[in-house]
PDB file of N, CA and C in Angstrom:
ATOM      1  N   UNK A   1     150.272 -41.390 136.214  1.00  0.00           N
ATOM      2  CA  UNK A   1     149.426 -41.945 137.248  1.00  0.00           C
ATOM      3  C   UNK A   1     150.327 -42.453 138.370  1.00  0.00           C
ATOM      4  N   UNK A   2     149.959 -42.166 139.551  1.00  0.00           N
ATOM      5  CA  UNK A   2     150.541 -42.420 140.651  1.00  0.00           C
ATOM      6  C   UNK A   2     150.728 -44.271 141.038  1.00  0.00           C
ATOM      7  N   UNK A   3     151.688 -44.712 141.464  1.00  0.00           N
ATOM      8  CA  UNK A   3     151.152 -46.314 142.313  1.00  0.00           C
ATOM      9  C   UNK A   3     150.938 -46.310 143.620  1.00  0.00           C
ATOM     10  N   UNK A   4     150.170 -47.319 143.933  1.00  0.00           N
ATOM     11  CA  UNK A   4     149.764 -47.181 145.520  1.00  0.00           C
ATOM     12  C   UNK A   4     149.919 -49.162 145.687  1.00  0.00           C
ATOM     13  N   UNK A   5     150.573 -49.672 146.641  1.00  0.00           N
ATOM     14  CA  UNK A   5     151.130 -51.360 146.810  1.00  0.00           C
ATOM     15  C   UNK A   5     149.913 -51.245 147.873  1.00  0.00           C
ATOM     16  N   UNK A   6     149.290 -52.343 147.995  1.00  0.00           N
ATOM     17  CA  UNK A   6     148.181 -52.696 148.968  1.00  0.00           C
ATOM     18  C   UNK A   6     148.517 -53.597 149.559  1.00  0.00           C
ATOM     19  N   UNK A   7     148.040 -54.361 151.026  1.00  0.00           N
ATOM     20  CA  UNK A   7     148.338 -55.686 151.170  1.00  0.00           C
ATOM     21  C   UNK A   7     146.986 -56.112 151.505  1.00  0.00           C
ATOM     22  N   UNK A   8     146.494 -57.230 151.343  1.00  0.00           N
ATOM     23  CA  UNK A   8     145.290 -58.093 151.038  1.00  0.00           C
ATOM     24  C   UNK A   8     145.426 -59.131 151.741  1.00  0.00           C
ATOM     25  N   UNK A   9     144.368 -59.593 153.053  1.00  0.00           N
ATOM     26  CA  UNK A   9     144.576 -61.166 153.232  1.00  0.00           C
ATOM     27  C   UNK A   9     143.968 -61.782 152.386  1.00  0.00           C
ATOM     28  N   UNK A  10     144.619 -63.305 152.591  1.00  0.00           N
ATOM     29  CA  UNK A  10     144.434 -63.973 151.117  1.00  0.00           C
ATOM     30  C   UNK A  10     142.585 -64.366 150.757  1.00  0.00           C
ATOM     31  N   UNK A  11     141.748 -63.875 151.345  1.00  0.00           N
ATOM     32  CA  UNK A  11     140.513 -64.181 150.979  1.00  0.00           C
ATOM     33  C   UNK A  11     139.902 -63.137 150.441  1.00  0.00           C
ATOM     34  N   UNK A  12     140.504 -61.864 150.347  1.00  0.00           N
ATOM     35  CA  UNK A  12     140.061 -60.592 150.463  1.00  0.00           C
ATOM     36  C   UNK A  12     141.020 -60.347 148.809  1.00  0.00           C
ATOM     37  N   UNK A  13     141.422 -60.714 148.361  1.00  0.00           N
ATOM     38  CA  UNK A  13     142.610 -61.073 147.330  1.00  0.00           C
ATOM     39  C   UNK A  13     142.044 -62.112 146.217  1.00  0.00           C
ATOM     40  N   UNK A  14     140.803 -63.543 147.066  1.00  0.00           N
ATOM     41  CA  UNK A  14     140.452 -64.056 146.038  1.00  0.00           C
ATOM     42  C   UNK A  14     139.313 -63.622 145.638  1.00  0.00           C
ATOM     43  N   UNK A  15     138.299 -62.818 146.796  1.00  0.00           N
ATOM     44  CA  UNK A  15     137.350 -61.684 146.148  1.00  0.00           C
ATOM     45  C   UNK A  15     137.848 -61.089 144.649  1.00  0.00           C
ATOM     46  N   UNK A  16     138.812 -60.311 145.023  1.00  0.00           N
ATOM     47  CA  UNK A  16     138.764 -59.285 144.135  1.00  0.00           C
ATOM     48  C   UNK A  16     139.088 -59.847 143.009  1.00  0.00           C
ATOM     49  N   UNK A  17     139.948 -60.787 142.878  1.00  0.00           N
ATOM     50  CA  UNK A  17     140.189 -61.719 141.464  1.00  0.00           C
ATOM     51  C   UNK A  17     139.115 -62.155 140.796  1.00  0.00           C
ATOM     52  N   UNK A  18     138.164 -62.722 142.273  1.00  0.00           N
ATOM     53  CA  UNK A  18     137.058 -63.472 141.455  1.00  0.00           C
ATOM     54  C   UNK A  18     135.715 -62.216 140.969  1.00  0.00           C
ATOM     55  N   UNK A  19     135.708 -61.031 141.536  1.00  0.00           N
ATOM     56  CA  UNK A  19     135.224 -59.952 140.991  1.00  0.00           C
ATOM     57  C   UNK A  19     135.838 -59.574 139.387  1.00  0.00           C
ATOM     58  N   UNK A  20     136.992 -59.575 139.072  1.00  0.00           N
ATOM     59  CA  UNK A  20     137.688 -59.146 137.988  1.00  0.00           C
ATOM     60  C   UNK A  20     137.076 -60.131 137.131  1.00  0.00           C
ATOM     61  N   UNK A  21     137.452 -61.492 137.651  1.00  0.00           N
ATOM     62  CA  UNK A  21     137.402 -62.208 136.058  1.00  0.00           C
ATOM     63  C   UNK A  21     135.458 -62.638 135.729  1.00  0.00           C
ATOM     64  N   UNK A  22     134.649 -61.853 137.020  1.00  0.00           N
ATOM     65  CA  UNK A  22     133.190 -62.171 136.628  1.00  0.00           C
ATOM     66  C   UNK A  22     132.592 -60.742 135.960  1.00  0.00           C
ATOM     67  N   UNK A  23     133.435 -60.053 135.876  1.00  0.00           N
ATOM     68  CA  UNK A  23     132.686 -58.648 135.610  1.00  0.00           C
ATOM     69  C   UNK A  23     133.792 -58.098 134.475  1.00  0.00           C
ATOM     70  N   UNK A  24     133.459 -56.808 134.840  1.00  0.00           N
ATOM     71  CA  UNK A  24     134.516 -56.246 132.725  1.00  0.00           C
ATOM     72  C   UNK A  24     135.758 -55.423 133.343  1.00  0.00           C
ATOM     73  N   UNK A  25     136.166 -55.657 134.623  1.00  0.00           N
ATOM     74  CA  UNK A  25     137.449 -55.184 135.045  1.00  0.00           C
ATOM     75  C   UNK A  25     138.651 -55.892 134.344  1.00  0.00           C
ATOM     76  N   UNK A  26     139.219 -55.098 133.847  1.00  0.00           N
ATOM     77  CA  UNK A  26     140.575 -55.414 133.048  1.00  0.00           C
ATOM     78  C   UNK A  26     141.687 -56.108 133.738  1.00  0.00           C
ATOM     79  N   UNK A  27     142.081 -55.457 135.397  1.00  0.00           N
ATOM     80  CA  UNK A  27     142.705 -56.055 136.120  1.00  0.00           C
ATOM     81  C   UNK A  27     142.004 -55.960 137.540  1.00  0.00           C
ATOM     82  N   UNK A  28     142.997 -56.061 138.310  1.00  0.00           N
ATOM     83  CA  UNK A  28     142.918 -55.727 139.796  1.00  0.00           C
ATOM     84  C   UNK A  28     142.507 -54.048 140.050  1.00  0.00           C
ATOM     85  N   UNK A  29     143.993 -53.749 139.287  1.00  0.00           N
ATOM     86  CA  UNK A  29     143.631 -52.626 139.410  1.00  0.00           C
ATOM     87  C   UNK A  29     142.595 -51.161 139.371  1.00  0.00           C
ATOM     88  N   UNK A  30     141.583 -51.757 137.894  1.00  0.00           N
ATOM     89  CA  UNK A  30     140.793 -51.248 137.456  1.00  0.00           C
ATOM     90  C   UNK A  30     139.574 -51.427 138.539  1.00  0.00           C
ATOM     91  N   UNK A  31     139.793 -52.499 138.910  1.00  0.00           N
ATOM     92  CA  UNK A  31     138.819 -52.532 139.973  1.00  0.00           C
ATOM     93  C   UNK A  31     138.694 -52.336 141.295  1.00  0.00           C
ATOM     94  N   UNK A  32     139.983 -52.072 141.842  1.00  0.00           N
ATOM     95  CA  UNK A  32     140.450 -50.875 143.023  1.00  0.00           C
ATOM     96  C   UNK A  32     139.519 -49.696 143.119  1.00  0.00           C
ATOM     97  N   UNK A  33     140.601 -48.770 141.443  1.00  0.00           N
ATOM     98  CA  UNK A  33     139.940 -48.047 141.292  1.00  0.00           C
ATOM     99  C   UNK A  33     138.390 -47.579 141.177  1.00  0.00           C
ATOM    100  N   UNK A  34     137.488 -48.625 140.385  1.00  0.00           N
ATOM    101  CA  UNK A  34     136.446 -48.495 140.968  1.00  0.00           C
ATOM    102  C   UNK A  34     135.800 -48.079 142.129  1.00  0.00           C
ATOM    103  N   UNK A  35     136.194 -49.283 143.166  1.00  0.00           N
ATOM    104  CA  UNK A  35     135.453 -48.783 144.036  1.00  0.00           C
ATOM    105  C   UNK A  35     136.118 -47.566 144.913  1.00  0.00           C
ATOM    106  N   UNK A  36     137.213 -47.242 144.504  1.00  0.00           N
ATOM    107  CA  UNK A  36     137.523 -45.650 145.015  1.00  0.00           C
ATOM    108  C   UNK A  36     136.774 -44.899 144.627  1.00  0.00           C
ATOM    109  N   UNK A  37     136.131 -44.650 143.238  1.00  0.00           N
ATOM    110  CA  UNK A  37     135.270 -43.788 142.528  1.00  0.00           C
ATOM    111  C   UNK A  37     134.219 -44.060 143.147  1.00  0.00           C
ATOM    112  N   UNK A  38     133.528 -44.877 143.635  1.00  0.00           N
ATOM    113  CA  UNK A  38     132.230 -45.149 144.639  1.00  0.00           C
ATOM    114  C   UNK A  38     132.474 -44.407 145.464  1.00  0.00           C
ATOM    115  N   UNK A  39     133.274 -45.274 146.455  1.00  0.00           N
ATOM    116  CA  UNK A  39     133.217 -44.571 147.851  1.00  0.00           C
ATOM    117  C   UNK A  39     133.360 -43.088 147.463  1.00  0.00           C
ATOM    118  N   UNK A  40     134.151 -42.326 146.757  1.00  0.00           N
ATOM    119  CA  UNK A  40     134.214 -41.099 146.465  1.00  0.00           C
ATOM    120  C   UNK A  40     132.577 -40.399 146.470  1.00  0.00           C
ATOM    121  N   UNK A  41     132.173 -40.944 145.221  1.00  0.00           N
ATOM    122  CA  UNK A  41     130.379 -40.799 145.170  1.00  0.00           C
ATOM    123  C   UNK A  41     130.071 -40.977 146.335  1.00  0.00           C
ATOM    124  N   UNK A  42     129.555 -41.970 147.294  1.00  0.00           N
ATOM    125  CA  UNK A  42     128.934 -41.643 148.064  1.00  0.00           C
ATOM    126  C   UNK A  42     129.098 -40.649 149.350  1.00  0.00           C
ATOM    127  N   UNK A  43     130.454 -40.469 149.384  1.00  0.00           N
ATOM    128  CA  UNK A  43     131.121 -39.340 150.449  1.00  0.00           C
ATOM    129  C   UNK A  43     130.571 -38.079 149.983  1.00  0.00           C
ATOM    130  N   UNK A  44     130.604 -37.882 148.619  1.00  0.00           N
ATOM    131  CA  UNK A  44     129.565 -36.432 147.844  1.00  0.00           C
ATOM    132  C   UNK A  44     128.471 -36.864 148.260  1.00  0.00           C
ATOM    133  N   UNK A  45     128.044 -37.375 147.992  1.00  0.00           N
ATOM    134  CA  UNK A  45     126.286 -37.421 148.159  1.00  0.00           C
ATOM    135  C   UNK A  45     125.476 -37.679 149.077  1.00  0.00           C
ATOM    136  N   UNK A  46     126.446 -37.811 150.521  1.00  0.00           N
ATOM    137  CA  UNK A  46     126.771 -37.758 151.920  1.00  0.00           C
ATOM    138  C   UNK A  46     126.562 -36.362 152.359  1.00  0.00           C
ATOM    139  N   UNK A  47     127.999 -35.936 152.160  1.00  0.00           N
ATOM    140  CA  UNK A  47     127.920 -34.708 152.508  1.00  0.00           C
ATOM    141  C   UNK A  47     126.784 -33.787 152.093  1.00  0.00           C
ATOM    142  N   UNK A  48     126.185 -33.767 150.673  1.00  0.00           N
ATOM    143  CA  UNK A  48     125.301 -33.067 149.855  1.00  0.00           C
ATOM    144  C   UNK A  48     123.908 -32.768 150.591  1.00  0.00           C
ATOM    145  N   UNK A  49     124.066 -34.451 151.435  1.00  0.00           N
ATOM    146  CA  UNK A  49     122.579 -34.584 151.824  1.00  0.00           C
ATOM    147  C   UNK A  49     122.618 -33.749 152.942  1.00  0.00           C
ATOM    148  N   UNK A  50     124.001 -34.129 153.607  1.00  0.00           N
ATOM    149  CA  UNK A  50     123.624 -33.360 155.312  1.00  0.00           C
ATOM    150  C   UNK A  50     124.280 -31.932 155.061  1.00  0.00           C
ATOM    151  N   UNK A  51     124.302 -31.382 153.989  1.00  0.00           N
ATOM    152  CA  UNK A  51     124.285 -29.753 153.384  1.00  0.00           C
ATOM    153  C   UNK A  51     122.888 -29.414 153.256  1.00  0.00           C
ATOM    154  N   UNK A  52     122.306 -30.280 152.403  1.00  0.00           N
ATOM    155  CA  UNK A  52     120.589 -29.789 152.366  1.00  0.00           C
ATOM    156  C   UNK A  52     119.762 -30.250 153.472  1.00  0.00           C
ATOM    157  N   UNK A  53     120.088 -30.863 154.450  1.00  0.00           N
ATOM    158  CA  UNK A  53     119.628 -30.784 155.689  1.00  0.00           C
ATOM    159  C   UNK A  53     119.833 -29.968 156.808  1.00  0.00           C
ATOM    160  N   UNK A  54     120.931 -29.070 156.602  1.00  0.00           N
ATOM    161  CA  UNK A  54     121.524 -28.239 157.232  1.00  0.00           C
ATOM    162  C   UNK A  54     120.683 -26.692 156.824  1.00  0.00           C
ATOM    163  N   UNK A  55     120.518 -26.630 155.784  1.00  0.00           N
ATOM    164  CA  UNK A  55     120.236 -25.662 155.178  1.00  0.00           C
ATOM    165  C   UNK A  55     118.182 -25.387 155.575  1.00  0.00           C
ATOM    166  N   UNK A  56     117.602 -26.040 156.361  1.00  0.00           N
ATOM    167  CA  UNK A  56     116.881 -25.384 156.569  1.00  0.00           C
ATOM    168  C   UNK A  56     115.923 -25.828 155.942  1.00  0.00           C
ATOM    169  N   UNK A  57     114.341 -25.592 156.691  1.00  0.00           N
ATOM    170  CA  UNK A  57     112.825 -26.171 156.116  1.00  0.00           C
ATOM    171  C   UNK A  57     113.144 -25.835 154.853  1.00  0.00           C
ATOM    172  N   UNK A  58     112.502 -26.926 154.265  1.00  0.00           N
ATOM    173  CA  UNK A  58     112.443 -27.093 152.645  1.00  0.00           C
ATOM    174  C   UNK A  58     110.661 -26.254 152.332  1.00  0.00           C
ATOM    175  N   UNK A  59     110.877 -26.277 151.219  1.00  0.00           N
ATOM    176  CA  UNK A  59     109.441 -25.698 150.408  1.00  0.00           C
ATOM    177  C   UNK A  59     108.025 -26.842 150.007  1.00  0.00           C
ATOM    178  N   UNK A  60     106.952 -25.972 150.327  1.00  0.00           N
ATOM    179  CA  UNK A  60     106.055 -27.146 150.241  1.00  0.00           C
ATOM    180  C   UNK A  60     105.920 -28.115 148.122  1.00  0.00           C
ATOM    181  N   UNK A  61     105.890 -29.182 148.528  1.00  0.00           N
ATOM    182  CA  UNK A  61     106.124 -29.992 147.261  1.00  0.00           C
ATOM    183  C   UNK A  61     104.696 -30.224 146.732  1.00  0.00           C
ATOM    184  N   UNK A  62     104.031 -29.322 145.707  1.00  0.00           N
ATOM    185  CA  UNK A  62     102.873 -29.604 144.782  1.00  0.00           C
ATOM    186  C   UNK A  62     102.952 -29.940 143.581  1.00  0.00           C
ATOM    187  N   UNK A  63     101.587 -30.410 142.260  1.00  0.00           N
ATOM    188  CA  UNK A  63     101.900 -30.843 141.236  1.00  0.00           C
ATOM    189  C   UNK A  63     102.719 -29.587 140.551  1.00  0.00           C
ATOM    190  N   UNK A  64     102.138 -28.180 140.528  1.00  0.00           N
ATOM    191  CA  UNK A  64     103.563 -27.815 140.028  1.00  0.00           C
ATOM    192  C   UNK A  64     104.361 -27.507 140.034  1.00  0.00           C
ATOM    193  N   UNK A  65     105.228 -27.828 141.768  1.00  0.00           N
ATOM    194  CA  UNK A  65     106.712 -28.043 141.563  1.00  0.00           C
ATOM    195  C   UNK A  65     107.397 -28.979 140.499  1.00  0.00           C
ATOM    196  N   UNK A  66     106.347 -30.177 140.545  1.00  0.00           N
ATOM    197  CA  UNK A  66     106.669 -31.796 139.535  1.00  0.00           C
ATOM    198  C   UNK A  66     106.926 -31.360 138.426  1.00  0.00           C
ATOM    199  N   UNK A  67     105.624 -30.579 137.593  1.00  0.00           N
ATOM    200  CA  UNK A  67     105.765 -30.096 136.601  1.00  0.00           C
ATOM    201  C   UNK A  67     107.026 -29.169 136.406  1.00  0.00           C
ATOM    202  N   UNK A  68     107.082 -28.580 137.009  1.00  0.00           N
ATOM    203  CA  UNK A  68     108.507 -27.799 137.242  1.00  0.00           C
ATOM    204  C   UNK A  68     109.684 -29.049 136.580  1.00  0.00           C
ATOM    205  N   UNK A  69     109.735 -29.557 137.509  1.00  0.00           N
ATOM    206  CA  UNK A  69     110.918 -30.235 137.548  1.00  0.00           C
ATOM    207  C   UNK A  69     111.109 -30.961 135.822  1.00  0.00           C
ATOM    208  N   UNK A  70     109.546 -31.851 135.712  1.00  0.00           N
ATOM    209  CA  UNK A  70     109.683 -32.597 134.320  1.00  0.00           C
ATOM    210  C   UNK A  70     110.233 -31.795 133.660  1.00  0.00           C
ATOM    211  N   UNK A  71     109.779 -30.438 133.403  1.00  0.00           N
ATOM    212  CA  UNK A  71     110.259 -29.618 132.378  1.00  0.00           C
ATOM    213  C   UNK A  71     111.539 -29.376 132.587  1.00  0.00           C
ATOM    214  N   UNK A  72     112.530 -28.915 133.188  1.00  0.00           N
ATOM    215  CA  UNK A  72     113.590 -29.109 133.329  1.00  0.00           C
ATOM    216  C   UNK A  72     114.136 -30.182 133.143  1.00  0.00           C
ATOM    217  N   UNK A  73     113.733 -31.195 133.558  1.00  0.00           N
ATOM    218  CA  UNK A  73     114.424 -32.616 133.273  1.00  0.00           C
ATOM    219  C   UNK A  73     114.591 -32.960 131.786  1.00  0.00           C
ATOM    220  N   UNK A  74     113.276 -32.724 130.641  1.00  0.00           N
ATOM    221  CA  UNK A  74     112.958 -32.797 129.699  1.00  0.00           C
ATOM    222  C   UNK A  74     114.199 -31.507 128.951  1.00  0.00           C
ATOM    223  N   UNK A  75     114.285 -30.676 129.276  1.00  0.00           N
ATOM    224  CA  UNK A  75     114.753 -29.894 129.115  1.00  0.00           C
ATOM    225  C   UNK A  75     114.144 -28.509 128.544  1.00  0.00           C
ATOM    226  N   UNK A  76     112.919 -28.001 128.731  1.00  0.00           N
ATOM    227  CA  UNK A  76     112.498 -27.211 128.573  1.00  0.00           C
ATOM    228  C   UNK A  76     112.320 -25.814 129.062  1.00  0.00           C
ATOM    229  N   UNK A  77     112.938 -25.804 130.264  1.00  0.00           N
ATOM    230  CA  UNK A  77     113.574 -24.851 131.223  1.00  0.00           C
ATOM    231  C   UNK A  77     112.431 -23.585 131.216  1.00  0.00           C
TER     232      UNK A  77
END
């Protein structure tokens, strides 16, 4: 695993401490990482959206598209 040194002003430093020791982050670090894995997520699911917005009128949505979907969801495909 790679290291990366950060610098923090000191209020931004007692956040994250006081995030660590209120939640199940192990260190600092773990909780860096976290929210890298967020922001990551939402940059996908960003882009995703303005891909399927890009992509053109959508299809009209009835009960059985829904049904559609439950079943798939359910897994019945």
């Amino acid at each position: 695993m790679a290291t990366m040194n950060i610098s923090l002003p000191d209020e931004l430093r007692a956040f994250a401490d006081e995030q660590v020791a209120a939640h199940v982050y192990a260190s600092s670090s773990e909780y860096v990482r976290e929210l890298i894995r967020r922001d990551r997520d939402d940059v996908r699911l960003r882009e995703a959206v303005i891909a399927g917005l890009r992509s053109g009128d959508g299809s009209e949505i009835d009960p059985a598209y829904i049904d559609r979907l439950r079943a798939r969801a359910a897994g019945d495909r």
